[in-house]
Protein backbone atom coordinates (compact mmCIF):
# COMPACT_ATOMS: atom_id res chain seq x y z
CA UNK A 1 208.19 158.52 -32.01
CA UNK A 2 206.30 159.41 -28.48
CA UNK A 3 203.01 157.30 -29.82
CA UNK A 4 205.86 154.03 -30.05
CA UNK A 5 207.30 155.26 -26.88
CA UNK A 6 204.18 155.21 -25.11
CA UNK A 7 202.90 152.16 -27.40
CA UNK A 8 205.49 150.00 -25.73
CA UNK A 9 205.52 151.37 -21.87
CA UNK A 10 208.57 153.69 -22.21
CA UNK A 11 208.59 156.12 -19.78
CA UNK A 12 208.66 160.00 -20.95
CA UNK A 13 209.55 162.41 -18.23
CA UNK A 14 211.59 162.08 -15.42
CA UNK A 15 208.58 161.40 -13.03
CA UNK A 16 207.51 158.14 -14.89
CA UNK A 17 211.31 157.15 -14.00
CA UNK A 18 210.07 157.61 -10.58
CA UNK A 19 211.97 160.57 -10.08
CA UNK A 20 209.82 162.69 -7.05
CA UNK A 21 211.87 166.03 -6.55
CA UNK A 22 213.83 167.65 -8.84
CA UNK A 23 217.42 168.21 -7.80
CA UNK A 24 219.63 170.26 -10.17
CA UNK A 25 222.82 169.45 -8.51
CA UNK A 26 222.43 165.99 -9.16
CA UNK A 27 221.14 166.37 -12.50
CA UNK A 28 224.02 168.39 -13.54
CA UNK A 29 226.31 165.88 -11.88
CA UNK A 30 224.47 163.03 -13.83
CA UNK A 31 225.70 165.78 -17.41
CA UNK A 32 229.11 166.16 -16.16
CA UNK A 33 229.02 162.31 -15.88
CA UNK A 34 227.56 161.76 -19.59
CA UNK A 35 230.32 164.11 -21.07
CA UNK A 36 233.05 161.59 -19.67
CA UNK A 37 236.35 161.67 -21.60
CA UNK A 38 236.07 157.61 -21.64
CA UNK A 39 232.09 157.76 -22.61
CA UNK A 40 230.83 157.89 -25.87
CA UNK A 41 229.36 161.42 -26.10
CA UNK A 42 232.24 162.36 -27.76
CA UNK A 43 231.41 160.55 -31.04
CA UNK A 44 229.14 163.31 -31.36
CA UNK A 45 229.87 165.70 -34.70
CA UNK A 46 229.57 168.35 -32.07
CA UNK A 47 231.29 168.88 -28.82
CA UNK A 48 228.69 168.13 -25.94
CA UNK A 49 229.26 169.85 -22.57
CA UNK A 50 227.62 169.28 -19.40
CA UNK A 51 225.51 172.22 -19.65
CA UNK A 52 224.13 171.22 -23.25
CA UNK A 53 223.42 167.69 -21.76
CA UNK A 54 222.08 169.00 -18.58
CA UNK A 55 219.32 171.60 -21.22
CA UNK A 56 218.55 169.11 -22.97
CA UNK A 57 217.37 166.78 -19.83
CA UNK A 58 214.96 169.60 -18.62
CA UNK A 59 213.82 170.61 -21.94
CA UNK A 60 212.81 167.19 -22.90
CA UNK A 61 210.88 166.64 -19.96
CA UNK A 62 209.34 169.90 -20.20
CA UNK A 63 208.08 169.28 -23.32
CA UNK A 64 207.16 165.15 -22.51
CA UNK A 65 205.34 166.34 -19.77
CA UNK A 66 203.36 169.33 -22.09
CA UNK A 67 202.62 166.45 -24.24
CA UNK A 68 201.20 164.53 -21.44
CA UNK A 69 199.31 167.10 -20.62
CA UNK A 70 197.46 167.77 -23.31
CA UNK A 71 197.16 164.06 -24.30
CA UNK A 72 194.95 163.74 -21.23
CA UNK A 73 192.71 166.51 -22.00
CA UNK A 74 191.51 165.21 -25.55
């Protein structure tokens, strides 16, 4: 799914959305936001908080920017 991602110019971590410095507050504010009682988050089989939201943001960019990484080298 990255290879179609990339294949089509989506970006992958938070810097290709042109974010520059990393502010938790906000990003947590941005989780409390997606877990809304009006959005759809709660369509989920699972109940979504904030902090599972807010993981999930870091630990995909972690891991979209490990992939980058190693991407370049080979």
């Amino acid at each position: 799914m990255v290879d179609i991602a990339i294949t089509v110019g989506l970006p992958l971590t938070l810097e290709d959305l042109g974010l520059k410095h990393f502010k938790e507050a906000e990003w947590r504010k941005v989780a409390e936001l997606a877990c809304d009682k009006k959005d759809t988050m709660h369509n989920m089989p699972f109940t979504v908080t904030p902090d599972l939201v807010y993981d999930a943001i870091v630990a995909t960019d972690a891991l979209m920017q490990a992939f980058k990484r190693q991407k370049a080298v080979h």
